[in-house]
N, C-alpha and C. Protein backbone atom coordinates (compact mmCIF):
# COMPACT_ATOMS: atom_id res chain seq x y z
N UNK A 1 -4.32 -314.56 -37.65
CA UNK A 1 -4.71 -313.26 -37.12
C UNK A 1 -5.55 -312.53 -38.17
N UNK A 2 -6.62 -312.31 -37.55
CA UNK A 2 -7.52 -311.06 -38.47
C UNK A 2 -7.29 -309.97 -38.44
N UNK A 3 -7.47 -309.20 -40.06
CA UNK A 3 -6.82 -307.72 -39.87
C UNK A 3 -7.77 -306.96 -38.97
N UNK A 4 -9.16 -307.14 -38.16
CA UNK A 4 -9.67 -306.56 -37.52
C UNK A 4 -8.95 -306.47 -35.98
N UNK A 5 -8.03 -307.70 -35.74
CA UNK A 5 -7.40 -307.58 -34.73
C UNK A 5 -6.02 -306.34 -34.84
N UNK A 6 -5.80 -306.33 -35.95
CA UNK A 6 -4.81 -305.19 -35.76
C UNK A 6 -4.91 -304.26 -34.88
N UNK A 7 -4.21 -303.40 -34.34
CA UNK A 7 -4.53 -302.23 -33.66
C UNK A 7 -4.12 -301.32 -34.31
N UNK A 8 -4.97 -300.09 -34.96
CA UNK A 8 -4.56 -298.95 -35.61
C UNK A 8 -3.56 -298.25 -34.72
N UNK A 9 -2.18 -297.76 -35.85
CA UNK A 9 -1.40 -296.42 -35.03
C UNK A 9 -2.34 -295.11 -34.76
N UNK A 10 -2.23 -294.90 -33.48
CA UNK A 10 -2.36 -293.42 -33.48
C UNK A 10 -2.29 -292.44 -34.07
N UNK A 11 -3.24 -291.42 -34.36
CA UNK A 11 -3.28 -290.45 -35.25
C UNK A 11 -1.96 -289.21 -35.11
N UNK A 12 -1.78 -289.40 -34.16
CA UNK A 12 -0.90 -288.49 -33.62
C UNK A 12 -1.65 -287.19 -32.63
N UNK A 13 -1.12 -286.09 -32.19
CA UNK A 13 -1.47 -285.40 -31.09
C UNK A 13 -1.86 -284.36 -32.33
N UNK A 14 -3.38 -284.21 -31.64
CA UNK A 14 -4.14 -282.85 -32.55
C UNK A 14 -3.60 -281.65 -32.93
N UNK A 15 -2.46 -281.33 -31.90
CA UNK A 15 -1.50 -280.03 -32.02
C UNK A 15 -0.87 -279.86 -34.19
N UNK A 16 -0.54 -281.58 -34.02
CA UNK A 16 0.15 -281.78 -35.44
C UNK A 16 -0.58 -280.84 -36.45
N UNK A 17 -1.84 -281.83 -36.06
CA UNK A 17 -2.90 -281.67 -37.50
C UNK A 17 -3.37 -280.46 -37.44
N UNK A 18 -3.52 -279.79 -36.71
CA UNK A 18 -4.00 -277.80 -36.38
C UNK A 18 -2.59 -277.62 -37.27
N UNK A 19 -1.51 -277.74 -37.03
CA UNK A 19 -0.23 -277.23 -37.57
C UNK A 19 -0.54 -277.14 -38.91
N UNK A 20 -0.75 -278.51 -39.00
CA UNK A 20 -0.69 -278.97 -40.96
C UNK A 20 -1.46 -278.35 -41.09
N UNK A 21 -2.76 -277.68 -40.91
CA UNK A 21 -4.13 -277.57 -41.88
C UNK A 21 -3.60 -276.20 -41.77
N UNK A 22 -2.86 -275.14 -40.93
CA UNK A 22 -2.83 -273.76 -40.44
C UNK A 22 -1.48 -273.58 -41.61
N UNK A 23 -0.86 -274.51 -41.80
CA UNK A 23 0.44 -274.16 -42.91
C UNK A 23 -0.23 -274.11 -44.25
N UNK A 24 -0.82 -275.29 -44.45
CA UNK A 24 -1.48 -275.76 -45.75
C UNK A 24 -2.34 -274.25 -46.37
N UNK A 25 -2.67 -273.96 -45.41
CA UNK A 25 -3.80 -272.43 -45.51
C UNK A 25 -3.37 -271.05 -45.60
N UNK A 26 -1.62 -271.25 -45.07
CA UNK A 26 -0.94 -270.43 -44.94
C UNK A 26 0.50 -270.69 -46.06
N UNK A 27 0.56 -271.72 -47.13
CA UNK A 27 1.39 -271.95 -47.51
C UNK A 27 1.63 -270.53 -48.56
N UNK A 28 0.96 -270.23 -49.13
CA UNK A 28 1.21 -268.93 -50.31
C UNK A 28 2.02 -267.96 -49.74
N UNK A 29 1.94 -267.54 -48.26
CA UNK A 29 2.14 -266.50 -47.45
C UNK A 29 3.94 -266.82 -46.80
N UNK A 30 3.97 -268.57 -47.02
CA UNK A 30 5.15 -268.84 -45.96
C UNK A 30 5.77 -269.17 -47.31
N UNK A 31 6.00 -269.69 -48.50
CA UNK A 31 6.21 -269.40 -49.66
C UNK A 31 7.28 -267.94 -50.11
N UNK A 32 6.35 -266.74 -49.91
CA UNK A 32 6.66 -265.98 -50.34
C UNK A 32 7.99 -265.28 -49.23
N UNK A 33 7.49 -266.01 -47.84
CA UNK A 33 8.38 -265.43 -47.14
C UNK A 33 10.00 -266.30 -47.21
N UNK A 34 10.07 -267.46 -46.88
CA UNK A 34 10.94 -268.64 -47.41
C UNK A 34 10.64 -269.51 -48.21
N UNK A 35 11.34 -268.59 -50.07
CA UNK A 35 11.16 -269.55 -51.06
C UNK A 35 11.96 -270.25 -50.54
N UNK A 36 11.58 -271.46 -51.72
CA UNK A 36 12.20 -272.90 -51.59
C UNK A 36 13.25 -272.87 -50.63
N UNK A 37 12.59 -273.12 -49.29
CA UNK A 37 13.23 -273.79 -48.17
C UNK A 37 12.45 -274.41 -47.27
N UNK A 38 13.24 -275.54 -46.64
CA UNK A 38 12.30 -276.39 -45.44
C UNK A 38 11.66 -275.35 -44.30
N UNK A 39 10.65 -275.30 -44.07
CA UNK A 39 9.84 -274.75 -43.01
C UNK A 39 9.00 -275.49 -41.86
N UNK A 40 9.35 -275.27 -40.47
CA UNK A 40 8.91 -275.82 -39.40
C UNK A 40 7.70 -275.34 -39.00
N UNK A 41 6.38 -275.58 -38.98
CA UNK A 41 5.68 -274.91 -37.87
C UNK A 41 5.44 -275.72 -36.84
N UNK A 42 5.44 -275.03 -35.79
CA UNK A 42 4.52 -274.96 -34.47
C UNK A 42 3.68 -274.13 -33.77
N UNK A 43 2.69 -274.61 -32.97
CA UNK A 43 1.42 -274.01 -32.48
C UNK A 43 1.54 -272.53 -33.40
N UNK A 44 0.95 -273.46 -35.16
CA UNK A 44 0.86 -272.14 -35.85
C UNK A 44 1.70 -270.81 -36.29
N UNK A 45 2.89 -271.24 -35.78
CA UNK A 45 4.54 -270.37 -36.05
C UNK A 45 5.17 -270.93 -36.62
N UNK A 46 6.30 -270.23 -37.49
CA UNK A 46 7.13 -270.79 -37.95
C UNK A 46 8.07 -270.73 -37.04
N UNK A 47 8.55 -272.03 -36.71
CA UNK A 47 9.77 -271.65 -35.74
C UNK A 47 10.90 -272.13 -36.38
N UNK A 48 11.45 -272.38 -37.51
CA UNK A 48 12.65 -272.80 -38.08
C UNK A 48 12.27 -272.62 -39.99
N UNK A 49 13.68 -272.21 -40.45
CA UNK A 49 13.45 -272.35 -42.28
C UNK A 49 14.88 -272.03 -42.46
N UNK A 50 15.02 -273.05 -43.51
CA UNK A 50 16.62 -272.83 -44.17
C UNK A 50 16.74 -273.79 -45.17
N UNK A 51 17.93 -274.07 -45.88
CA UNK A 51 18.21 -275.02 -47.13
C UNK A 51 18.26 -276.10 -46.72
N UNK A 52 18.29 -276.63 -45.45
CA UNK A 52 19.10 -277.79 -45.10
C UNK A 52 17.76 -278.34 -44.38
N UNK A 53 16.95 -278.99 -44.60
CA UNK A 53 16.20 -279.84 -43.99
C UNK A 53 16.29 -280.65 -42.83
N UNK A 54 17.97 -281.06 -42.46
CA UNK A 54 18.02 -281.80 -41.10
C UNK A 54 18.09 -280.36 -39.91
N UNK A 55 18.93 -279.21 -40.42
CA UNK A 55 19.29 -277.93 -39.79
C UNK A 55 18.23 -277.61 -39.44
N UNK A 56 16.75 -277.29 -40.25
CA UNK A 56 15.99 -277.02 -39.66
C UNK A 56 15.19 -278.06 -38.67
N UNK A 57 14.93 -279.36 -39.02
CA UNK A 57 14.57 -280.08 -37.89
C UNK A 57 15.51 -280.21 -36.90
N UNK A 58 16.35 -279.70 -36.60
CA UNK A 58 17.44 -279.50 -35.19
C UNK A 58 17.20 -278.31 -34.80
N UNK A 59 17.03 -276.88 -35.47
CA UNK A 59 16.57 -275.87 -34.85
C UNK A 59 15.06 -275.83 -34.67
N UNK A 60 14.32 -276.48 -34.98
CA UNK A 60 12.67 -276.42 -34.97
C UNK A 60 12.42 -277.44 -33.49
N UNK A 61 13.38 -278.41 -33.27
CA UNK A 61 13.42 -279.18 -31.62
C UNK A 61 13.94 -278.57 -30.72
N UNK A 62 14.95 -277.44 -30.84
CA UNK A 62 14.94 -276.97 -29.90
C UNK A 62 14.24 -275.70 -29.22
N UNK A 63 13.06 -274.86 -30.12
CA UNK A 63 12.46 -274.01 -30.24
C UNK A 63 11.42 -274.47 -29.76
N UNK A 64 10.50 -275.25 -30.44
CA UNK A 64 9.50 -275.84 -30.43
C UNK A 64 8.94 -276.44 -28.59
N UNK A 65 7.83 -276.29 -28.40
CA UNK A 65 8.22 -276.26 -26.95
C UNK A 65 6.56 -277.44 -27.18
N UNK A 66 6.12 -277.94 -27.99
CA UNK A 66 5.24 -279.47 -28.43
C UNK A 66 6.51 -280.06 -29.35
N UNK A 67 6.66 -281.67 -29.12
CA UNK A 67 7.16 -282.68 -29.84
C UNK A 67 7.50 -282.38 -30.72
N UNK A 68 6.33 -282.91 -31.23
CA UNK A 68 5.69 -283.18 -32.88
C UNK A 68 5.29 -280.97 -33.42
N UNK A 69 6.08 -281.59 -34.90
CA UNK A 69 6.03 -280.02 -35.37
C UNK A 69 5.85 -280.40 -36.86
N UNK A 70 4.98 -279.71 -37.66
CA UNK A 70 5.02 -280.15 -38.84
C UNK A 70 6.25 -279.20 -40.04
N UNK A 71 7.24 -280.45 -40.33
CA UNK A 71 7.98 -279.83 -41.72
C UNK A 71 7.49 -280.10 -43.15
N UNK A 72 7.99 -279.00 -43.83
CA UNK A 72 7.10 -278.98 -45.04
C UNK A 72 8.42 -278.16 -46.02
N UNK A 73 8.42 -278.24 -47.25
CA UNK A 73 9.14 -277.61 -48.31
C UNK A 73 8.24 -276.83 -49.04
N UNK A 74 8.72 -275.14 -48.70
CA UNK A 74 7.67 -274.02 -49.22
C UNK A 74 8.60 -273.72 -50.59
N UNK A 75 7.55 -274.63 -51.48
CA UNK A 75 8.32 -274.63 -52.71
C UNK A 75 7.40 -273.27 -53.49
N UNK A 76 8.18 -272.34 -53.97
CA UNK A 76 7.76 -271.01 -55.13
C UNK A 76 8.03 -270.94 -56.31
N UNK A 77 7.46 -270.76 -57.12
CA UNK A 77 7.80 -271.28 -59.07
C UNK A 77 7.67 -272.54 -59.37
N UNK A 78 7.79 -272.57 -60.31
CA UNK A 78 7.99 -273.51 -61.07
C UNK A 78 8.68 -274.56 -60.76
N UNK A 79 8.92 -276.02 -60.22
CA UNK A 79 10.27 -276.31 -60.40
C UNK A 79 10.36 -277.97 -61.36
N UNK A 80 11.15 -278.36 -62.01
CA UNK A 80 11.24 -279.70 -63.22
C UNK A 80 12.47 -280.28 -61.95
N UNK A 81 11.60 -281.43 -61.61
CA UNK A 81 12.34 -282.81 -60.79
C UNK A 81 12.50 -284.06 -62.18
């Protein structure tokens, strides 16, 4: 089999990537509002944020009224991993 036969995965539904680029642009702002915590957006909202990363992807599915929602960690300061 040639890797040209592969079939690329799907990019996913454009909704995602509007999400990501609208957080990414908006991260300083969602930051300041929920330091260091997981944050959900959809169609450009935050619809979920808290400590618990699965908590919020369980409250961000049932809010969320598209699938696919982008999570992200609105990390503020400094932090040594």
């Amino acid at each position: 089999m040639k890797t040209q036969d592969i079939p690329l995965p799907s990019p996913g539904p454009r909704e995602y990537w509007d999400d990501s680029k609208w957080a990414n642009e908006h991260a300083t702002e969602i930051a300041q509002q929920y330091p260091n915590q997981w944050v959900a957006v959809a169609d450009k909202t935050v619809v979920a944020a808290g400590i618990d990363g699965a908590e919020v992807e369980r409250m961000a599915t049932k809010k969320a009224v598209q699938r696919d929602f982008v999570i992200f960690f609105a990390e503020k300061g400094i932090h040594v991993y």
